[in-house]
N, C-alpha and C. Protein backbone atom coordinates (compact mmCIF):
# COMPACT_ATOMS: atom_id res chain seq x y z
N UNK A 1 12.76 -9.03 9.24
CA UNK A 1 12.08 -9.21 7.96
C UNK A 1 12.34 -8.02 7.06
N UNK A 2 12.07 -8.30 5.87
CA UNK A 2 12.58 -7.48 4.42
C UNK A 2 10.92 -7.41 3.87
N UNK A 3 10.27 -5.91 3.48
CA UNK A 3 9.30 -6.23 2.97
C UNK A 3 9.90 -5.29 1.84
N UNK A 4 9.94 -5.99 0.31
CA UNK A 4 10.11 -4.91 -1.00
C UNK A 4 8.83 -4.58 -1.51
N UNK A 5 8.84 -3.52 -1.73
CA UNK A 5 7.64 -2.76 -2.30
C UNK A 5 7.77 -1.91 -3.33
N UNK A 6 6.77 -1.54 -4.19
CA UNK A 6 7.31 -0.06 -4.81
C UNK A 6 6.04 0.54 -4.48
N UNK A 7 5.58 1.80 -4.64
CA UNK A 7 5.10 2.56 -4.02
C UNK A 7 3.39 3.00 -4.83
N UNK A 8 2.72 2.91 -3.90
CA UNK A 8 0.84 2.70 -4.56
C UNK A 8 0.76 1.20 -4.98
N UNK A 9 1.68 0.71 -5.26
CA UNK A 9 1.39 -1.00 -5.46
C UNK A 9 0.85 -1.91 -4.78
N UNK A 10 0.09 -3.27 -5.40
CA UNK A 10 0.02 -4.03 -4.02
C UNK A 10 0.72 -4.21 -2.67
N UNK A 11 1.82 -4.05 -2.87
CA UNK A 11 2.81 -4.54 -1.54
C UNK A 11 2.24 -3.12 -0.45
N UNK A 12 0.85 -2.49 -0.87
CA UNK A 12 0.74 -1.80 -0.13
C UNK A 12 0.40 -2.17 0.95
N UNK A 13 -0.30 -3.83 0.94
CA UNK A 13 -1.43 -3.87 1.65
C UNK A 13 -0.55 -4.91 2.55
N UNK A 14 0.35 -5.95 2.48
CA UNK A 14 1.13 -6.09 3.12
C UNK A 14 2.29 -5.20 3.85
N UNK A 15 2.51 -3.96 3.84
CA UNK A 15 3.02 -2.78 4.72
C UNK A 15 2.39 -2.48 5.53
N UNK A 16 0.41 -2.21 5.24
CA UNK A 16 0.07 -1.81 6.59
C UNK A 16 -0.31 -2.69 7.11
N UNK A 17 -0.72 -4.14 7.09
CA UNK A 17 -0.44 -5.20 8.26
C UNK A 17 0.47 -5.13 9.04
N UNK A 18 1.70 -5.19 8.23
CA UNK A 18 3.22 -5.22 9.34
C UNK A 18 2.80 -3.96 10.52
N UNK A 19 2.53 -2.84 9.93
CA UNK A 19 2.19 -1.87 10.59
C UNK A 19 1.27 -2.05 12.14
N UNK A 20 0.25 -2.71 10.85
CA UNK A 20 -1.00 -2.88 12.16
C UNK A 20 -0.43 -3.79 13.68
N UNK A 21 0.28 -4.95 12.94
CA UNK A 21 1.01 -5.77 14.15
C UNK A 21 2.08 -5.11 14.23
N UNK A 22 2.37 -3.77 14.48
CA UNK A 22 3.61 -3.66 15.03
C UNK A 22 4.96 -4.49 14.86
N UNK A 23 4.96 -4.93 13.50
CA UNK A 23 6.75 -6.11 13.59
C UNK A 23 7.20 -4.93 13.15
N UNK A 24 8.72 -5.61 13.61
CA UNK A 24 10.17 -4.74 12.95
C UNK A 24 10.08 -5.45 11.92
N UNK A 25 10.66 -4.70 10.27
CA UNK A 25 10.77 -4.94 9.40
C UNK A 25 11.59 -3.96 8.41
N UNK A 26 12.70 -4.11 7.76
CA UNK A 26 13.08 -3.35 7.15
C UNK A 26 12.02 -3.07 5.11
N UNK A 27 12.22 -1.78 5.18
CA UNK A 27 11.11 -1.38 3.55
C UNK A 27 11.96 -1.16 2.67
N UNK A 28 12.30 -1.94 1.60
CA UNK A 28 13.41 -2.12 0.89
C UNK A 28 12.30 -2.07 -0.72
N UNK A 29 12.80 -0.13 -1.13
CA UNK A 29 11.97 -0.32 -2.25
C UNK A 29 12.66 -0.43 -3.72
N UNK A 30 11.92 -0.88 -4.87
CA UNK A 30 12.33 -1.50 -5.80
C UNK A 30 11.40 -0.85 -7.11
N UNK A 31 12.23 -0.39 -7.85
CA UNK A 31 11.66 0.28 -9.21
C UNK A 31 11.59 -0.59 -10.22
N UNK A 32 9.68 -0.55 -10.82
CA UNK A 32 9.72 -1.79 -11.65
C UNK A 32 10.30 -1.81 -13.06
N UNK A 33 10.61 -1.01 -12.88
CA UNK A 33 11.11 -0.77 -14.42
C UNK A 33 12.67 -1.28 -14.90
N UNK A 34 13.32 -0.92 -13.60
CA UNK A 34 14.64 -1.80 -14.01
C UNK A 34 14.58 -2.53 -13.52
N UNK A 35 14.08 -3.18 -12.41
CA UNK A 35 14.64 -3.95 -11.08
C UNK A 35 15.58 -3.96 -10.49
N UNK A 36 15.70 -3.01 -9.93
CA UNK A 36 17.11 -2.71 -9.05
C UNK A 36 16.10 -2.08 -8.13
N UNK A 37 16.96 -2.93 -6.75
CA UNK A 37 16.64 -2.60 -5.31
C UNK A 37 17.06 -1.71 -4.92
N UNK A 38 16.89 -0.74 -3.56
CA UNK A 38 17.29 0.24 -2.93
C UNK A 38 18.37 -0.25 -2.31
N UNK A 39 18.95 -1.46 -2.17
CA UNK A 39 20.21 -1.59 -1.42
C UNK A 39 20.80 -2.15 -2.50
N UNK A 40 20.65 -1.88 -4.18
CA UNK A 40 21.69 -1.81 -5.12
C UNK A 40 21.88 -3.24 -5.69
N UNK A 41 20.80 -3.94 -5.43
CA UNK A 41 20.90 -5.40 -6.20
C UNK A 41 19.89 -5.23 -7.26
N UNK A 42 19.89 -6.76 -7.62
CA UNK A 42 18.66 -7.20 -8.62
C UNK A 42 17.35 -7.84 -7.54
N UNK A 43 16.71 -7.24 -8.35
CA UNK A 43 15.31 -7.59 -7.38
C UNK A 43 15.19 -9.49 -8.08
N UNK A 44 15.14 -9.22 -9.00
CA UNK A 44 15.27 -10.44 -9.83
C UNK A 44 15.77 -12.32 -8.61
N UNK A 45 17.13 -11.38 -7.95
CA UNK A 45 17.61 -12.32 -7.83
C UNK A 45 16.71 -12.85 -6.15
N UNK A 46 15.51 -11.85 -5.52
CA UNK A 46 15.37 -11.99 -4.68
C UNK A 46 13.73 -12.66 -5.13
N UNK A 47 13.18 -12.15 -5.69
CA UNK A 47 11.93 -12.98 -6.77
C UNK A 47 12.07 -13.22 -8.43
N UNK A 48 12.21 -13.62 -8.44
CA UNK A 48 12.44 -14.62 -10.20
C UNK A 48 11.22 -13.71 -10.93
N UNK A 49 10.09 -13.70 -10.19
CA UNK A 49 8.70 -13.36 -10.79
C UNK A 49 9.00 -12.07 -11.34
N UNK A 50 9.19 -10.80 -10.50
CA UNK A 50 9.90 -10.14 -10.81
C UNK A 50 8.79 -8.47 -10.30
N UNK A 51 8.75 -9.06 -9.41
CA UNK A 51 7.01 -8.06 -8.97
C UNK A 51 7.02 -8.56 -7.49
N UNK A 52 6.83 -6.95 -7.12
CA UNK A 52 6.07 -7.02 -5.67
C UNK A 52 5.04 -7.32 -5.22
N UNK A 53 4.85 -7.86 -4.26
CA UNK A 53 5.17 -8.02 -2.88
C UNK A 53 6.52 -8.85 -2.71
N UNK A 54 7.11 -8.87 -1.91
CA UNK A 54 7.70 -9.61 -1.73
C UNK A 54 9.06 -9.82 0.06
N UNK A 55 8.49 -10.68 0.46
CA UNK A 55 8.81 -10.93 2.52
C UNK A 55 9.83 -11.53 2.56
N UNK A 56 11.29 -10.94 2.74
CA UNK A 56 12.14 -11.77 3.29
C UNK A 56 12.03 -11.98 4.74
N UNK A 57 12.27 -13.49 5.19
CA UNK A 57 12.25 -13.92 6.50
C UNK A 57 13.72 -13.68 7.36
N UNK A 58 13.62 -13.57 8.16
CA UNK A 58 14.79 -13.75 9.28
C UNK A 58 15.59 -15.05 8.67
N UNK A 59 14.71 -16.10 8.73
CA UNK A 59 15.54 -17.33 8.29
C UNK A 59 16.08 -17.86 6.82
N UNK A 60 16.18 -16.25 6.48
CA UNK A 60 16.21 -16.69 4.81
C UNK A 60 15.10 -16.83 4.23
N UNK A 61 14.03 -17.51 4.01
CA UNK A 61 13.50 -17.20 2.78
C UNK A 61 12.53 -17.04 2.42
N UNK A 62 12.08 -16.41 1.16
CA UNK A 62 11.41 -15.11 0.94
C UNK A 62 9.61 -15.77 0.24
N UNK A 63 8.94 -15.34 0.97
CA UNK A 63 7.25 -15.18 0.28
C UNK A 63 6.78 -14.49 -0.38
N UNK A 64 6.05 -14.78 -1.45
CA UNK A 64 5.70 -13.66 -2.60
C UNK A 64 4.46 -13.99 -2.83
N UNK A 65 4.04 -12.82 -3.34
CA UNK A 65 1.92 -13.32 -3.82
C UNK A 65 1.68 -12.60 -2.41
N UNK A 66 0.69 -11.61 -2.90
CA UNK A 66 0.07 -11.33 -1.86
C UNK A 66 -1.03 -11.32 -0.95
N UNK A 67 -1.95 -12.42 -1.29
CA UNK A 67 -2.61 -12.99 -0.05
C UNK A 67 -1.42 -13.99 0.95
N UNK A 68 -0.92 -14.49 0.42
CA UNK A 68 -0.07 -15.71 1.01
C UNK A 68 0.76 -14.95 1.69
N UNK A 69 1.22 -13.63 1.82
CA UNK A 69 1.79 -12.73 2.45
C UNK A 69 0.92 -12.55 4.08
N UNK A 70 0.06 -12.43 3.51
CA UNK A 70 -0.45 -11.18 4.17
C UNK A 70 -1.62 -12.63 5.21
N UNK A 71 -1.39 -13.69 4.41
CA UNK A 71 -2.17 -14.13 5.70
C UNK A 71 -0.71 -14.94 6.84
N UNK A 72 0.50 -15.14 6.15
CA UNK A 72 1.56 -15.69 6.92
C UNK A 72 1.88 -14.51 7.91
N UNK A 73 1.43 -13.09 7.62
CA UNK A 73 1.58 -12.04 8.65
C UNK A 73 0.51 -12.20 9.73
N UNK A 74 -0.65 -12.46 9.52
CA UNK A 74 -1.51 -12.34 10.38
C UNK A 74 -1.36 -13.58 11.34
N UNK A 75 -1.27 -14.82 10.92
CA UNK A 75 -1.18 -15.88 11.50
C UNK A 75 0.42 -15.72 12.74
N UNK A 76 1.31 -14.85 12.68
CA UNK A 76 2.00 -14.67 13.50
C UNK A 76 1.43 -13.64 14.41
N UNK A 77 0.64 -13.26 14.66
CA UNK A 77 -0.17 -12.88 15.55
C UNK A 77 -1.21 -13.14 15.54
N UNK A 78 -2.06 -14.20 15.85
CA UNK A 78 -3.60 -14.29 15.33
C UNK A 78 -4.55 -13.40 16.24
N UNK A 79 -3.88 -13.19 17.89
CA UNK A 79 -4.40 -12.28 18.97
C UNK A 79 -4.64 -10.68 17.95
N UNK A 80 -4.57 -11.06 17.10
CA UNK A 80 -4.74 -9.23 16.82
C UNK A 80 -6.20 -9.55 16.13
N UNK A 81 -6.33 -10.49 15.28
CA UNK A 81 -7.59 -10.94 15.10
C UNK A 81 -7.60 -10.39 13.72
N UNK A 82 -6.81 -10.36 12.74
CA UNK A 82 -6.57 -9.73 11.17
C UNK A 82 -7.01 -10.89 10.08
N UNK A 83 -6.75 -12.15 10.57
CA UNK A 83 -7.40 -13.15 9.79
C UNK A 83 -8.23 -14.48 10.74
N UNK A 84 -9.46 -14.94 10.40
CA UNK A 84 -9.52 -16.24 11.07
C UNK A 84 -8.74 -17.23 11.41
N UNK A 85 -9.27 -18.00 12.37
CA UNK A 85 -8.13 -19.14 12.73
C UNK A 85 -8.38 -20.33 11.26
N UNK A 86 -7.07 -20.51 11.40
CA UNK A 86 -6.64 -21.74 9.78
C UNK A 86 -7.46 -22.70 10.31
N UNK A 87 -8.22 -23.01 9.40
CA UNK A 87 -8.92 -24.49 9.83
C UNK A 87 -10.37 -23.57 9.55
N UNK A 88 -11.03 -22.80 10.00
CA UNK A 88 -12.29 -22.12 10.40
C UNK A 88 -13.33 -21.78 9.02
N UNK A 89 -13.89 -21.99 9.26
CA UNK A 89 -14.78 -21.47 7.93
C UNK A 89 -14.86 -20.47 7.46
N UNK A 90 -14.70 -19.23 8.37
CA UNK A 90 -14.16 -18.14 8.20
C UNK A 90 -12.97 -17.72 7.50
N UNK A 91 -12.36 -18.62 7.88
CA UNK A 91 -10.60 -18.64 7.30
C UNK A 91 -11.21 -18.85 5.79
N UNK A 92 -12.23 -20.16 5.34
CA UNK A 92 -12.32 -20.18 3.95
C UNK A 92 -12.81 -19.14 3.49
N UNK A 93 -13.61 -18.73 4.32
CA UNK A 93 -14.13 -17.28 3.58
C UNK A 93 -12.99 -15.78 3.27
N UNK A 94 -12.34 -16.04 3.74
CA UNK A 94 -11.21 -15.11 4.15
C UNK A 94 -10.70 -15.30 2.78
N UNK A 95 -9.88 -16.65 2.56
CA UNK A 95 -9.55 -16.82 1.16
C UNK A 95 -10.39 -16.78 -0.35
N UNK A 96 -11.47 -16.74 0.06
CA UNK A 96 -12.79 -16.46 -1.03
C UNK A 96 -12.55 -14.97 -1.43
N UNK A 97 -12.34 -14.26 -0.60
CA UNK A 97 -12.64 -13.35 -0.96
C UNK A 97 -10.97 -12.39 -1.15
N UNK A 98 -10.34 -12.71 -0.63
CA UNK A 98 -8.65 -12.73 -1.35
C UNK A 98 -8.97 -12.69 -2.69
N UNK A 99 -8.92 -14.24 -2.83
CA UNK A 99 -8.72 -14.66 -4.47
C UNK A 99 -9.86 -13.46 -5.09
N UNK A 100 -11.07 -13.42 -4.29
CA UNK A 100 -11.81 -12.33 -5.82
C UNK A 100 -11.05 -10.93 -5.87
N UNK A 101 -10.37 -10.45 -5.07
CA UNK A 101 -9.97 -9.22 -4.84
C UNK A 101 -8.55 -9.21 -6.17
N UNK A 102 -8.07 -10.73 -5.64
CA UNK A 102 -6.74 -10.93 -6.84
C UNK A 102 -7.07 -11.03 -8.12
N UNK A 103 -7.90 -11.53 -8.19
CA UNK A 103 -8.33 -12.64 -9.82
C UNK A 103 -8.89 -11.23 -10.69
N UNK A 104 -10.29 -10.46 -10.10
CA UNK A 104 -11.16 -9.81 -10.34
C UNK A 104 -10.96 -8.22 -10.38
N UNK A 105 -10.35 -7.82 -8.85
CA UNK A 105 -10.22 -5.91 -9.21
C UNK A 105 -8.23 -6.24 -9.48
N UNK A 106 -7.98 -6.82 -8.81
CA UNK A 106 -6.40 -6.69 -8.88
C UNK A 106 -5.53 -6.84 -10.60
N UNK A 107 -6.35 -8.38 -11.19
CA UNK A 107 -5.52 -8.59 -12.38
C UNK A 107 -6.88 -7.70 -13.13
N UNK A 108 -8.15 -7.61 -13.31
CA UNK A 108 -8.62 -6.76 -13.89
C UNK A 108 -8.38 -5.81 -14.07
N UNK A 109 -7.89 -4.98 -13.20
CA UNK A 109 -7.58 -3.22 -13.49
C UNK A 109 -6.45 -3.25 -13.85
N UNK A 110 -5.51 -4.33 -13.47
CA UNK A 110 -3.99 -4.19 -14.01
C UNK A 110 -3.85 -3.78 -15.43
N UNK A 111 -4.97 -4.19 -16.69
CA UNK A 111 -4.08 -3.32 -17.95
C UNK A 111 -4.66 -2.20 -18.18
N UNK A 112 -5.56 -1.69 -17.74
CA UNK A 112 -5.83 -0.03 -17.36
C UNK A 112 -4.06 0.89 -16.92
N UNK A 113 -3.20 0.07 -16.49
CA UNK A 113 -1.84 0.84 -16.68
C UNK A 113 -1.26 1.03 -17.89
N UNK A 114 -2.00 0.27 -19.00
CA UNK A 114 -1.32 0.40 -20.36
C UNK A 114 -1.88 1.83 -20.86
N UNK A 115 -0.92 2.50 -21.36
CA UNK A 115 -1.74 3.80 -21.97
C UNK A 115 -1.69 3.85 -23.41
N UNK A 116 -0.89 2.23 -23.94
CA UNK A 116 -1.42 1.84 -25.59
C UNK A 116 -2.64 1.02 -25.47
N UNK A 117 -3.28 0.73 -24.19
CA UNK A 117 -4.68 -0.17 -24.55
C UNK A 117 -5.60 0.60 -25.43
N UNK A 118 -5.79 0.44 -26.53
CA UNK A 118 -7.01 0.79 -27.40
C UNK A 118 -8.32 1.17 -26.42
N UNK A 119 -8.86 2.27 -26.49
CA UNK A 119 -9.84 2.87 -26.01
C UNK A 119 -11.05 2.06 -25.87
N UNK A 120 -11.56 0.83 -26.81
CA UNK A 120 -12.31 0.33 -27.08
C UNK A 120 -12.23 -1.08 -26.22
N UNK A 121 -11.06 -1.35 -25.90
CA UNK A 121 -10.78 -2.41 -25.12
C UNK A 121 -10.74 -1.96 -23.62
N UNK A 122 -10.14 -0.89 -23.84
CA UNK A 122 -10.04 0.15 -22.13
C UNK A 122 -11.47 0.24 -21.52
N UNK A 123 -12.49 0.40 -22.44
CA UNK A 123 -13.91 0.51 -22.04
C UNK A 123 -14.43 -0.99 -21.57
N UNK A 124 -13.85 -2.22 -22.23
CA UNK A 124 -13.91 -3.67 -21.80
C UNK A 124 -13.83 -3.93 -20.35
N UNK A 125 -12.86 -3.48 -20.06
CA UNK A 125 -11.74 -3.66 -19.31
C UNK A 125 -12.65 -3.13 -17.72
N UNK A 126 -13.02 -1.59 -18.11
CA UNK A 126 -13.90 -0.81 -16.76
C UNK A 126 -15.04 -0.98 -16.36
N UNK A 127 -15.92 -2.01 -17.88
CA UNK A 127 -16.98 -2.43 -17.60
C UNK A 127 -17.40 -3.75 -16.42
N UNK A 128 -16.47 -4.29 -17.26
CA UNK A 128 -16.48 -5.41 -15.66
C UNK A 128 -15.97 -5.20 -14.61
N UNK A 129 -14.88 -4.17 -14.45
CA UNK A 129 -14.55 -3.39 -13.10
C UNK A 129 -15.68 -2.79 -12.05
N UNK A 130 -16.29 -2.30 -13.41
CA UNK A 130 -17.46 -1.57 -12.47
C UNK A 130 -18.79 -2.71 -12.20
N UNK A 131 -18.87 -3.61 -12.28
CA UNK A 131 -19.45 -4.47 -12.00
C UNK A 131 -19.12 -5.12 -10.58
N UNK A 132 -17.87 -5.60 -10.53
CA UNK A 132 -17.37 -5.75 -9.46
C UNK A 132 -17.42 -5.02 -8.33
N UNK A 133 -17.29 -3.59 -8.84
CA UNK A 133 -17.33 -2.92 -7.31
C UNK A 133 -18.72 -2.13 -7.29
N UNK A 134 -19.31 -2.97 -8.24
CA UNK A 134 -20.97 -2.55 -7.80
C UNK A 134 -21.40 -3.66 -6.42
N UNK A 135 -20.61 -4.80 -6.83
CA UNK A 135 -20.81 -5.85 -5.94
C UNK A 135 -20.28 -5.50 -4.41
N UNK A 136 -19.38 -4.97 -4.21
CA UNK A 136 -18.49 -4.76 -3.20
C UNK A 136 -19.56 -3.64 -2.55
N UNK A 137 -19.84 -2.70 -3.27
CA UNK A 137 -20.77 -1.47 -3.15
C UNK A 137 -22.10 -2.57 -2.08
N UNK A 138 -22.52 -3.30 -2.84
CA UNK A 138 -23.49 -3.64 -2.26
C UNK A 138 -23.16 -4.42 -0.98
N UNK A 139 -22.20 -5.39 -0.80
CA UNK A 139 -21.39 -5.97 0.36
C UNK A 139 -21.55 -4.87 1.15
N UNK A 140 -20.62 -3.92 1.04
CA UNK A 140 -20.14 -3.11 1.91
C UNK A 140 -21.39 -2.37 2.96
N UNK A 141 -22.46 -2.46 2.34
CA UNK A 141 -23.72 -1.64 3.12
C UNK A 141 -24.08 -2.03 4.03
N UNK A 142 -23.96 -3.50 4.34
CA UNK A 142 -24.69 -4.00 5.58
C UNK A 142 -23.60 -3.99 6.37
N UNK A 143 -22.14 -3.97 6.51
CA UNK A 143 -21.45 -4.21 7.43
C UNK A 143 -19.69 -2.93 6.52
N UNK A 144 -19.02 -3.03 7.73
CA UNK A 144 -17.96 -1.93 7.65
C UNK A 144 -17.04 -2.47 6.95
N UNK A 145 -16.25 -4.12 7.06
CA UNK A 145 -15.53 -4.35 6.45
C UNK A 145 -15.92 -5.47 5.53
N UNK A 146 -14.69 -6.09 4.83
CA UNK A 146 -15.29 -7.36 4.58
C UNK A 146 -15.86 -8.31 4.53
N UNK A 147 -15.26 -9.11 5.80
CA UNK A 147 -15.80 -10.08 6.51
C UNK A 147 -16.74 -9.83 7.50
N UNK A 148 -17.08 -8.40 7.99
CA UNK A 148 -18.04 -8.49 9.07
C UNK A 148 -17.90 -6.75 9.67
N UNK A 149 -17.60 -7.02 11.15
CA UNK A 149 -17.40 -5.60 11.97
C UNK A 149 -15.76 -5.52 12.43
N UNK A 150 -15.27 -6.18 11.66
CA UNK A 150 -13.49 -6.05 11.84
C UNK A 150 -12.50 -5.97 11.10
N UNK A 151 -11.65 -4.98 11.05
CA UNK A 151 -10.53 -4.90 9.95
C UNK A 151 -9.73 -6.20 9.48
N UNK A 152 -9.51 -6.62 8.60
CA UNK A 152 -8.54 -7.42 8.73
C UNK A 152 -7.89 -7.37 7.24
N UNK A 153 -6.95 -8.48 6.95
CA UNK A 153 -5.89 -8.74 5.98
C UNK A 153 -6.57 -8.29 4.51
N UNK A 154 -7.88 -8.63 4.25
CA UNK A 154 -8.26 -8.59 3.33
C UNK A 154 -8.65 -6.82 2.84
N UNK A 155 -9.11 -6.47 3.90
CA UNK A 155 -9.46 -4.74 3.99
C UNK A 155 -8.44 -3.68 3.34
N UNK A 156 -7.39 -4.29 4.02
CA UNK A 156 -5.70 -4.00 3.57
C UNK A 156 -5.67 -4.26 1.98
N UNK A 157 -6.05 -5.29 1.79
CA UNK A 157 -5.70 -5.78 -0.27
C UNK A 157 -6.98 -4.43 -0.78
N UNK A 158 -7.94 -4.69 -0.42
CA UNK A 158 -8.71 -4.04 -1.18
C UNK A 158 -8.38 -2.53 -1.20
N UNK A 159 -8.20 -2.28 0.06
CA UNK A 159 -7.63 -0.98 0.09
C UNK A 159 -6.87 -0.29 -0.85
N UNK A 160 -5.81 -1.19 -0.60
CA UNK A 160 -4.28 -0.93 -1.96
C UNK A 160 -5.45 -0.94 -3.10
N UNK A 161 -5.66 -1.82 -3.54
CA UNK A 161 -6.34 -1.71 -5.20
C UNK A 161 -7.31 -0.73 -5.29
N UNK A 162 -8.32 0.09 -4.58
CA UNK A 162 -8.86 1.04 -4.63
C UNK A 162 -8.36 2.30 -4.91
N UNK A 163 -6.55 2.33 -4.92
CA UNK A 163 -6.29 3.33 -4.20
C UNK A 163 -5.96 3.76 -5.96
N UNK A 164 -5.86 2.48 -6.28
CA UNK A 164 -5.37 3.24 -8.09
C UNK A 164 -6.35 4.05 -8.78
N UNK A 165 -7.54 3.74 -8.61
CA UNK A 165 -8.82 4.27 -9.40
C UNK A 165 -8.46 5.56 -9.66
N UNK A 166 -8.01 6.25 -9.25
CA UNK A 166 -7.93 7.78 -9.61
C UNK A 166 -7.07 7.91 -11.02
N UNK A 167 -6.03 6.70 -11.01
CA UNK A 167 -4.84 6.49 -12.36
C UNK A 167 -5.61 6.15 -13.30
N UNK A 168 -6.59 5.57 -13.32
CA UNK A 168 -7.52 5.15 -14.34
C UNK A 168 -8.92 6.56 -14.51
N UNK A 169 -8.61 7.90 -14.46
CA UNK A 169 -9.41 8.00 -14.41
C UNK A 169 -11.03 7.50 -13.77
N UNK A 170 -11.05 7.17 -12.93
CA UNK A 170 -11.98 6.49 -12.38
C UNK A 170 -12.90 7.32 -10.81
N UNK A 171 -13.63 7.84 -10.57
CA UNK A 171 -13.94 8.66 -9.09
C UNK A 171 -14.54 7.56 -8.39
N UNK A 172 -13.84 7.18 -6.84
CA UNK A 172 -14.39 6.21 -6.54
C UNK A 172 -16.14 6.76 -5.93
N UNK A 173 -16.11 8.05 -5.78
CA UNK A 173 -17.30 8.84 -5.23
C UNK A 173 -19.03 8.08 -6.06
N UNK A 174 -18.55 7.56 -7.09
CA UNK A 174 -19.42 7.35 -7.46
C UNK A 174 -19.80 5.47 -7.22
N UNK A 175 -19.42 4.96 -6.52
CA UNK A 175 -19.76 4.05 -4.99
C UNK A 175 -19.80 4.56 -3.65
N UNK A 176 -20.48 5.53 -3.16
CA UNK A 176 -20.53 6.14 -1.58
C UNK A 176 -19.92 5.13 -0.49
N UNK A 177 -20.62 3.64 -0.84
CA UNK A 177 -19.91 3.53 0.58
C UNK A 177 -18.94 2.93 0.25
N UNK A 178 -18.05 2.26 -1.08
CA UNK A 178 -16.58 2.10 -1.14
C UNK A 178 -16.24 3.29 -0.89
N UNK A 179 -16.62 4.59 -0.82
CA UNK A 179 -15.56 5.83 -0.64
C UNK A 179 -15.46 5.38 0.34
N UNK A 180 -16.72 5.72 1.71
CA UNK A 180 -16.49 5.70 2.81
C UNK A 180 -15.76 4.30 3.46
N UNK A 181 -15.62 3.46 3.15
CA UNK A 181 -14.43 2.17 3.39
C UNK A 181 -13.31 2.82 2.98
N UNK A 182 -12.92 2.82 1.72
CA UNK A 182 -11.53 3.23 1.76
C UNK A 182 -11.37 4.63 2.49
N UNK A 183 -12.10 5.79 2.85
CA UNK A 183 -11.58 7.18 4.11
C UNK A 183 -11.08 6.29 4.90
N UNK A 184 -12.37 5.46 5.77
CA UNK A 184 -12.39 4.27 7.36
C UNK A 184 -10.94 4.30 7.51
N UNK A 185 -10.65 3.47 6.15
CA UNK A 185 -8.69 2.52 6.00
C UNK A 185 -8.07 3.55 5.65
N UNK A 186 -8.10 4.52 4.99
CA UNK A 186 -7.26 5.69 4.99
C UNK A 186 -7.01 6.46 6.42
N UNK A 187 -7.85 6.28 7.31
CA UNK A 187 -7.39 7.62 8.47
C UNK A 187 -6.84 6.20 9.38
N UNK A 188 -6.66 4.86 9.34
CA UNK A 188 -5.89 3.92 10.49
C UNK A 188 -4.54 4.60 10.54
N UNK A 189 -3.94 4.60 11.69
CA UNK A 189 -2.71 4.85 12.15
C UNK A 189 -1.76 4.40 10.80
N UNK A 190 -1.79 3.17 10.89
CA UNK A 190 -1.12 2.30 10.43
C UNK A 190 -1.19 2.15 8.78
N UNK A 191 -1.92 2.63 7.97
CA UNK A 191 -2.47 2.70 7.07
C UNK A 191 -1.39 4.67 6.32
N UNK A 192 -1.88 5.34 7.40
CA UNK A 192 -1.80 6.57 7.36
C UNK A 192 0.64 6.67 7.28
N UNK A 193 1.01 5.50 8.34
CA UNK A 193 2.17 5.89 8.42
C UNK A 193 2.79 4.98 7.15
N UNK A 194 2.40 3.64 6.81
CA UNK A 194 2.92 3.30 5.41
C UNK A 194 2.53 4.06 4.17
N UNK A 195 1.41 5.14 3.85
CA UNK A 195 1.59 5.80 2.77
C UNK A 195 2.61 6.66 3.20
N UNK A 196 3.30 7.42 4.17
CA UNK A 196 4.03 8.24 4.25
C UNK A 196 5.12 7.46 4.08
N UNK A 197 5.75 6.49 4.93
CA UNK A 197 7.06 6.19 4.61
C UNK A 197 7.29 5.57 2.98
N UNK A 198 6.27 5.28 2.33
CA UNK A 198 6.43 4.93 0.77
C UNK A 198 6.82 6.36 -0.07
N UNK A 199 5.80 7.40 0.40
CA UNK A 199 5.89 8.46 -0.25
C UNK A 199 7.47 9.14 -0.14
N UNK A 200 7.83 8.97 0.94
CA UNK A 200 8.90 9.50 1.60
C UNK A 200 10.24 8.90 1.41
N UNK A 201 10.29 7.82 0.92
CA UNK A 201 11.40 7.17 0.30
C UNK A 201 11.91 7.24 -0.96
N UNK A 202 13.41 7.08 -0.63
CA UNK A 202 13.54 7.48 -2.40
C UNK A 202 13.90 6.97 -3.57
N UNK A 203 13.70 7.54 -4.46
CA UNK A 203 13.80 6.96 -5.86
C UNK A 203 14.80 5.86 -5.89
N UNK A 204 15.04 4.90 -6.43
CA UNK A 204 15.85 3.80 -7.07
C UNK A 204 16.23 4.34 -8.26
């Protein structure tokens, strides 16, 4: 497998799954600005969309979007226990809370990267952010992860998107126990060796 990434991005959170299950996978990173891959192509020609995440298979061909990633990773090992079994109610819950992570902190904070967003709109923008992870704030108190007392696929997404707050000006300190969730997912093995090999790779 081919996972392209560029680096602090979502495709973070599909890296440390692979991680967590131990697959071989080659990290093939990609600068968004031109789209040109680290092995000297067009990223273009490998997602149309033109944005990471993005899973090439052994058998050819490639998954993009990153819940749909990241639960086709887990489901090849389900013994690791990273997502519910398909079918399970759990599983729906699993995707409930994907999609809010995508829809809500993921495309929400996304134009906080603009640094022409008008100040007045930028304040739009953090208000309902911080709403959201007032919500999460409150989730998070009765139990460690998401779904319950176990890491899984989703821990990983949120993770990655937490990790920008600092680009936005933003201290996550001021949610205690989202800090203490994202330290938890910051000190995993697996967590700990995909920020290094991102950091550690080089420029396109």
């Amino acid at each position: 497998m081919k996972l392209y990434f560029a680096p602090m991005a979502c495709s973070l959170a599909p890296h440390i799954i692979l991680r967590e299950l131990g697959r071989s996978f080659e990290l093939i990173r990609v600068n968004n600005q031109t789209k040109r891959t680290a092995e000297g192509g067009s990223f273009l020609d490998i997602n149309s969309k033109g944005y990471v995440a993005a899973l090439t298979l052994d058998n050819g061909e490639t998954l993009t979007e990153g819940p749909a990633i990241l639960q086709y990773l887990a489901d090849l090992q389900p013994e690791a226990g990273l997502a519910p079994a398909n079918g399970s109610w759990q599983r729906i819950r699993l995707q409930e809370m994907l999609n809010f992570i995508a829809t809500e902190l993921h495309s929400g904070s996304a134009p906080l990267f603009r640094a022409d967003l008008p100040e007045t709109v930028r304040q739009i923008f953090r208000e309902k952010l911080f709403k959201r992870l007032d919500w999460l704030e409150t989730r998070l108190e009765t139990q460690p992860y998401l779904l319950g007392h176990d890491f899984g696929v989703a821990d990983a997404y949120l993770f990655a998107i937490l990790g920008w707050l600092p680009r936005f000006d933003i201290a996550l300190a001021r949610w205690p126990t989202l800090d203490a969730f994202f330290q938890t997912v910051a000190a995993r093995p697996a967590a700990r060796a995909a920020l290094l090999a991102e950091d550690s790779s080089a420029p396109v």
